[in-house]
Protein backbone atom coordinates (compact mmCIF):
# COMPACT_ATOMS: atom_id res chain seq x y z
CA UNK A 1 -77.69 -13.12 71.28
CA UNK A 2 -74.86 -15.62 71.97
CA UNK A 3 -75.45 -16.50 67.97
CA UNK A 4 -74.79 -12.78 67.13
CA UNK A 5 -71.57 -12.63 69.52
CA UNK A 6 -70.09 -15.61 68.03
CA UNK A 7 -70.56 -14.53 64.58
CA UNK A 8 -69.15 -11.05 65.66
CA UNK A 9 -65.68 -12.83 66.85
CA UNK A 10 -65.66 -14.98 63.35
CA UNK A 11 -65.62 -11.82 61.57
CA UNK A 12 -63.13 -10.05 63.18
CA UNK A 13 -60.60 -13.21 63.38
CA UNK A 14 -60.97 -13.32 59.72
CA UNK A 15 -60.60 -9.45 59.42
CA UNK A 16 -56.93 -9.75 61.51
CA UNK A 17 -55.46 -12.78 59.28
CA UNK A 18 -56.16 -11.28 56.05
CA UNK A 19 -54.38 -7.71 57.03
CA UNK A 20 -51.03 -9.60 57.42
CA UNK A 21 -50.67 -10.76 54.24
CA UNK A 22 -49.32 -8.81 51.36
CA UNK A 23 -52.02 -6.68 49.72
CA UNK A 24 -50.08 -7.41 46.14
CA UNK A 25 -47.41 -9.36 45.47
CA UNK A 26 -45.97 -8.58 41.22
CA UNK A 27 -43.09 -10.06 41.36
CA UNK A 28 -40.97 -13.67 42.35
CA UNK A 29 -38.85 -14.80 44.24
CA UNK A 30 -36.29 -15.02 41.78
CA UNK A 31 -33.53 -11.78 40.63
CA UNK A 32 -34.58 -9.42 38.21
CA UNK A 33 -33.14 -9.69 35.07
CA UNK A 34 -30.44 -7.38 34.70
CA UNK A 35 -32.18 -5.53 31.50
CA UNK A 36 -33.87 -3.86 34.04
CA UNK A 37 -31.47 -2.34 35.90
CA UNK A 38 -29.59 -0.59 33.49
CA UNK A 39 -29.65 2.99 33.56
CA UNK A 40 -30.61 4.69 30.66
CA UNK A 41 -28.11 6.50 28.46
CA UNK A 42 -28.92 9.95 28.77
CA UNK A 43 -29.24 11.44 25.11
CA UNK A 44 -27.18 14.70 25.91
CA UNK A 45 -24.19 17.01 23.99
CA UNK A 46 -21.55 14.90 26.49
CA UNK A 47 -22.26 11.56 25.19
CA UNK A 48 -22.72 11.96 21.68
CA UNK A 49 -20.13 11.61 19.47
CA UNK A 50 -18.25 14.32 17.77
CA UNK A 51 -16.63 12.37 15.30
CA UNK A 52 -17.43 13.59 11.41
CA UNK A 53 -18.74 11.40 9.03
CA UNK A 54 -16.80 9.38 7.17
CA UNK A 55 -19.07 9.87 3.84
CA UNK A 56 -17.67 13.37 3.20
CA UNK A 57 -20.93 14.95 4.29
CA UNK A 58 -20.93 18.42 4.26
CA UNK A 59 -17.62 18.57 3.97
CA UNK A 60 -17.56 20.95 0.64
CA UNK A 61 -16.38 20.23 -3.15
CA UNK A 62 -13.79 17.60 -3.35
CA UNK A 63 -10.25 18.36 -4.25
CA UNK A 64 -7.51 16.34 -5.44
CA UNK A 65 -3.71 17.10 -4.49
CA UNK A 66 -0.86 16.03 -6.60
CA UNK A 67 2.56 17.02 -5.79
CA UNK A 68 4.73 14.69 -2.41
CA UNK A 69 1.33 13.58 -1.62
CA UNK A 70 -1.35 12.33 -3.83
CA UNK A 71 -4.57 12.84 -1.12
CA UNK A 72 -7.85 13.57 -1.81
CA UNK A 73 -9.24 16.46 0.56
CA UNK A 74 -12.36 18.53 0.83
CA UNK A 75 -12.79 22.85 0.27
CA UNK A 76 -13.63 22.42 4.40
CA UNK A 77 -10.04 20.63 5.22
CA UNK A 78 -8.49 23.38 3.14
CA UNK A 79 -9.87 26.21 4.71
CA UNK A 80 -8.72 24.92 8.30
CA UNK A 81 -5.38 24.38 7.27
CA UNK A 82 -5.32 27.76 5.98
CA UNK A 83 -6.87 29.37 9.43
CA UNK A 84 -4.33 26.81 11.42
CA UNK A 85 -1.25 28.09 9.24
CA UNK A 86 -2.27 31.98 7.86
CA UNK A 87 -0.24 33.12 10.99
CA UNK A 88 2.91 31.46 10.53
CA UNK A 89 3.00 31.82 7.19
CA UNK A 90 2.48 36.18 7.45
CA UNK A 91 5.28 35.90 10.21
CA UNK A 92 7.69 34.18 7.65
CA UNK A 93 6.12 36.65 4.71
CA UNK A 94 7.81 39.83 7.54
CA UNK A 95 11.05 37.65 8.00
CA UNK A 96 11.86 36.10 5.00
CA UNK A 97 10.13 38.05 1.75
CA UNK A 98 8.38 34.95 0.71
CA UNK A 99 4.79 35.86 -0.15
CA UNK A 100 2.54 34.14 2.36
CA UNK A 101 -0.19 33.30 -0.26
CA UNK A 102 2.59 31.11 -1.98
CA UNK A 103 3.79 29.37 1.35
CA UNK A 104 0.54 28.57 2.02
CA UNK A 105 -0.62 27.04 -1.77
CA UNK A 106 2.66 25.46 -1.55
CA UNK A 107 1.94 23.71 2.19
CA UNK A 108 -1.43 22.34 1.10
CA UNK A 109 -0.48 20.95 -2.13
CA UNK A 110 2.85 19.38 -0.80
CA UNK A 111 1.58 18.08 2.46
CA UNK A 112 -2.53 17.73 0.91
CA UNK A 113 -3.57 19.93 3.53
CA UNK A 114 -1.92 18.12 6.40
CA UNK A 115 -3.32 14.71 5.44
CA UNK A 116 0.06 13.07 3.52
CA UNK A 117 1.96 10.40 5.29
CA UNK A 118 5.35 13.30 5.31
CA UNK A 119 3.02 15.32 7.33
CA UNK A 120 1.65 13.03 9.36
CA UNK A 121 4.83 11.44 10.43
CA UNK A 122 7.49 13.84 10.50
CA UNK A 123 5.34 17.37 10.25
CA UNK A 124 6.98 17.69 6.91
CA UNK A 125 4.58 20.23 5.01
CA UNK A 126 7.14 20.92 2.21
CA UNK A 127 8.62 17.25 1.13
CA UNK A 128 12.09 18.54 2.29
CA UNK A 129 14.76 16.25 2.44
CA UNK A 130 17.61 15.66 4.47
CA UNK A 131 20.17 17.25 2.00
CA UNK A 132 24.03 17.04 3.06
CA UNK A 133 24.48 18.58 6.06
CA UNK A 134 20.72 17.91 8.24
CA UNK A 135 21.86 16.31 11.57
CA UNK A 136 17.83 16.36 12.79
CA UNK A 137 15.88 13.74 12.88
CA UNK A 138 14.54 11.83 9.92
CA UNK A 139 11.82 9.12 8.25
CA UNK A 140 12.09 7.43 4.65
CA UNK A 141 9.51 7.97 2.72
CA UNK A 142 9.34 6.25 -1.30
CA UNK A 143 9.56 9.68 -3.79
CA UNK A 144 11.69 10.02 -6.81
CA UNK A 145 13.41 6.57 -5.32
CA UNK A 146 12.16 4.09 -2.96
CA UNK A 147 12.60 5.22 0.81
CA UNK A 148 14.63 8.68 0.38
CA UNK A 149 15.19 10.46 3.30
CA UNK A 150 13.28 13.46 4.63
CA UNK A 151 13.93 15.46 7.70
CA UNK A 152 11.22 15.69 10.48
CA UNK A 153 10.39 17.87 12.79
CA UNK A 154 8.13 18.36 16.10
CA UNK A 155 6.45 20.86 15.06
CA UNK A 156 4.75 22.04 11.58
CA UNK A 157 5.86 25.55 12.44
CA UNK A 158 9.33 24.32 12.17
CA UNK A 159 9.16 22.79 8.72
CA UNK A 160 7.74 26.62 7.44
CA UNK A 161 10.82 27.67 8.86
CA UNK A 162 12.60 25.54 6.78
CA UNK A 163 10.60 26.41 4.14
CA UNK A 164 11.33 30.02 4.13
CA UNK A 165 15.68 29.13 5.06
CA UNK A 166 15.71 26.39 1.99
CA UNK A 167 14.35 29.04 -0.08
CA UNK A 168 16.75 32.28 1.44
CA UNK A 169 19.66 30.22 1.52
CA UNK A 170 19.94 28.81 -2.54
CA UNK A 171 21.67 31.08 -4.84
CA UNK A 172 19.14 29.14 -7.61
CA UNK A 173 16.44 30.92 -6.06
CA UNK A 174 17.73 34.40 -5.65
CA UNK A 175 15.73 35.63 -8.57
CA UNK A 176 12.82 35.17 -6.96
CA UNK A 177 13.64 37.78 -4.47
CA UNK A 178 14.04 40.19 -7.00
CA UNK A 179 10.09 40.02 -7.59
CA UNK A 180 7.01 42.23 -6.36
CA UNK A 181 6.43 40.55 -2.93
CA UNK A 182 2.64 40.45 -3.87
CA UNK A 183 2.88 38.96 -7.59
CA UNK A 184 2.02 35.48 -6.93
CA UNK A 185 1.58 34.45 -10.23
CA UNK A 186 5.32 35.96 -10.72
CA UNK A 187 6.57 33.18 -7.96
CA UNK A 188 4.40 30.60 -9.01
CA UNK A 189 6.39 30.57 -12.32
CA UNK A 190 9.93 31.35 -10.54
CA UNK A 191 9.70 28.55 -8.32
CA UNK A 192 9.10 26.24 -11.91
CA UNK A 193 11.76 28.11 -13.64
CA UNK A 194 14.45 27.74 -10.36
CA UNK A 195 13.61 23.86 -11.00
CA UNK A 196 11.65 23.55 -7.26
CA UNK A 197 9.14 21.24 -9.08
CA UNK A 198 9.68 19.45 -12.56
CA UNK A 199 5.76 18.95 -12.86
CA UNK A 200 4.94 21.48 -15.72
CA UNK A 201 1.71 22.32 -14.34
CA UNK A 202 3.23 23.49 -11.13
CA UNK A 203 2.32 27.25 -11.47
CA UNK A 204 -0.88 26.83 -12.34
CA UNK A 205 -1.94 24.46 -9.58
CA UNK A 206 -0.53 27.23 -6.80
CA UNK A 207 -2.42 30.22 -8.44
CA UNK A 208 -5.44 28.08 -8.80
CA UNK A 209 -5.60 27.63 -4.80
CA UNK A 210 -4.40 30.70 -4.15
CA UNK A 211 -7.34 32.40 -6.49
CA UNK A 212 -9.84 30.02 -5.13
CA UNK A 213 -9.27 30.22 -1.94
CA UNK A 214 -8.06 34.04 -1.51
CA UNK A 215 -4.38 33.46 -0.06
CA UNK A 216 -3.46 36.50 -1.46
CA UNK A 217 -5.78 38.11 1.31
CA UNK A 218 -2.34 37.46 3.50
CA UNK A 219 -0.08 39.07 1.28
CA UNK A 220 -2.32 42.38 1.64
CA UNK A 221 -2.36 42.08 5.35
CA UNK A 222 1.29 42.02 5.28
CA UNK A 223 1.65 45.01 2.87
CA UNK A 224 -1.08 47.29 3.95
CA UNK A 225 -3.27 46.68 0.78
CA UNK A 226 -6.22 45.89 -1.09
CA UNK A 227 -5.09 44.10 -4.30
CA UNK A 228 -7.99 41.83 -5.45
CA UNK A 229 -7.28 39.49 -8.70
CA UNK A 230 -9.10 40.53 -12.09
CA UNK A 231 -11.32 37.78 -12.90
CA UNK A 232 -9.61 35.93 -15.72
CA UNK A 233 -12.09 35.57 -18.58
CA UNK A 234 -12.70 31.49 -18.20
CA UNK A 235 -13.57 31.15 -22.70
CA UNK A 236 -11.28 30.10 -25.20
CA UNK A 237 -7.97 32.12 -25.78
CA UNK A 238 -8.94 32.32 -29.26
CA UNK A 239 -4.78 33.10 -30.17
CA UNK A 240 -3.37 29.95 -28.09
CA UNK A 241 -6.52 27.15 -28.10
CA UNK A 242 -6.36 27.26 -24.37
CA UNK A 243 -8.97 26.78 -21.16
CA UNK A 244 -8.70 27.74 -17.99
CA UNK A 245 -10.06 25.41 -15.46
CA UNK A 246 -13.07 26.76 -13.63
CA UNK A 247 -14.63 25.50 -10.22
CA UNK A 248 -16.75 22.62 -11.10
CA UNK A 249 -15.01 21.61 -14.64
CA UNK A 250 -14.45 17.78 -15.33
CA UNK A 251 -12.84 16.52 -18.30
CA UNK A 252 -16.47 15.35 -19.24
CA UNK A 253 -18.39 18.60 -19.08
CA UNK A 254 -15.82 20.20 -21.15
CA UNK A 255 -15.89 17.24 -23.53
CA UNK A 256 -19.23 18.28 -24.43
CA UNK A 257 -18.49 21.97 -24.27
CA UNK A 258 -15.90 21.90 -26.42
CA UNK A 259 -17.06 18.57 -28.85
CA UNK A 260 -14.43 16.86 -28.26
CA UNK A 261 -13.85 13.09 -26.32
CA UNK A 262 -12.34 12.78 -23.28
CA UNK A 263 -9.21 10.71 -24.82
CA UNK A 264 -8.77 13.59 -26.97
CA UNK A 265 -8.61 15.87 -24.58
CA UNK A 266 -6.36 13.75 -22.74
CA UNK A 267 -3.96 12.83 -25.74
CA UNK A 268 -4.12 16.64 -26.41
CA UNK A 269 -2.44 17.75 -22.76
CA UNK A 270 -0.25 14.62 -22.02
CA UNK A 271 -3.33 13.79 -19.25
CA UNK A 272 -2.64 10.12 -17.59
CA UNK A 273 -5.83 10.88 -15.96
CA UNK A 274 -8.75 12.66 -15.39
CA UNK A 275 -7.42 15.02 -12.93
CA UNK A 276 -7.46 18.75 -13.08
CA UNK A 277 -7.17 21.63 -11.29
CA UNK A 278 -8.83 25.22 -10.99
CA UNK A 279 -6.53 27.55 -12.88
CA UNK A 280 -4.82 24.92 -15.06
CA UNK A 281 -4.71 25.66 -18.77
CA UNK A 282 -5.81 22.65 -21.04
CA UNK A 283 -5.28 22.83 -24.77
CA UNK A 284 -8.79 22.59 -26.09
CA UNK A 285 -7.16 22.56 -30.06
């Protein structure tokens, strides 16, 4: 019996030291490393990045924009320029009789769509320069001569101003004001033939963004109607030898169309490069 006791007391001794010990022990001594207390980026709309892709993805055709700046832009870019600008550009159409289709052609190809250094810099959508006479503030920018001097402004809304005034206030451009407010293709010439631009290709390079990307939409809105463009037959002008550019042309594709090499079709329309535009009329003979 005293055996039994004895035993009983071993038991229970044993039982009492083992239930203050830890039951587990997982880890050391030693601090965690601090990979394991990071918190977890949470993979939400508010941390990722908005930032488009550099690669052009998704960005629409490519389009290349010769006149103050020489930038390369996508159909995308365009079209928000155009929704940024269609307002201020209809304003100036009511004040000023310049036909908002051609203000707008005329601010993407000068400034290429906001993306030239002018614009950047100085908000300078049209290449003005200071002329006798500007007492704002300016930047020199390299153009016909090295580091010419073009007014800037704080706002692009002010350089369509000065659009519309530089236009108003010329005598050389009074003829234009003469013309139907809605015949682009009418202005797009003037402006050539009042000497705004000495590239000869000039015209064709506003009508081709206009037509492509419906500026003359704006004109409408402004003068209560529905004028839509007839489709210009895109085959040979049989009487002159001509083309005119469609969307998707290259100087190769109509190589082969027209079995001819790409130097000749070069040599053919005075082409340093292979650059051309929707609307543009190549000699093809």
């Amino acid at each position: 019996m005293i055996k039994k006791i004895a035993l009983l007391l071993i038991v229970v001794l044993v039982a009492s030291c083992n239930s203050t010990r830890p039951v587990v022990r997982t880890t050391s001594k030693s601090k965690p490393k601090t990979t394991t207390t990071k918190k977890p980026v949470a993979q939400n709309a508010s941390t990722k990045s908005t930032t488009p892709k550099a690669s052009g993805e998704n960005k629409g055709n490519e389009v290349q924009l010769e006149a103050t700046s020489n930038i390369r832009t996508y159909d995308d870019e365009i079209k928000l320029y155009i929704s940024n600008f269609q307002e201020i550009a209809k304003n100036n159409m009511k004040s000023h009789g310049i036909p908002a289709s051609i203000t707008l052609a005329q601010g993407i190809l000068e400034s290429g769509a906001g993306k030239g250094k002018l614009a950047q810099a100085a908000n300078n959508h049209f290449g003005i320069k200071c002329h006798t006479g500007w007492t704002g503030e300016s930047v020199k920018h390299d153009d016909d001569a090295a580091q010419e001097c073009f007014r800037k402004y704080n706002h692009p809304s002010e350089s369509y101003r000065d659009h519309s005034l530089f236009l108003t206030s010329r005598s050389r451009y009074a003829n234009l004001f003469k013309l139907d407010k809605g015949d682009y293709e009418a202005w797009a010439k003037g402006l050539k033939d009042a000497g705004y631009a000495t590239d000869r290709k000039y015209p064709d390079k506003l009508i081709g963004l206009i037509e492509r990307f419906e500026l003359y939409k704006y004109d409408n809105e402004v003068l209560s109607r529905e004028y839509v463009p007839v489709k210009k037959d895109s085959l040979v002008e049989n009487s002159e030898g001509l083309y005119t550019i469609q969307q998707g042309d290259t100087l190769y594709s109509l190589s082969k169309k027209f079995n001819l090499s790409v130097e000749d079709l070069k040599k053919l329309n005075d082409l340093s490069d292979n650059a051309i535009n929707i609307g543009q009329k190549i000699k093809i003979k």
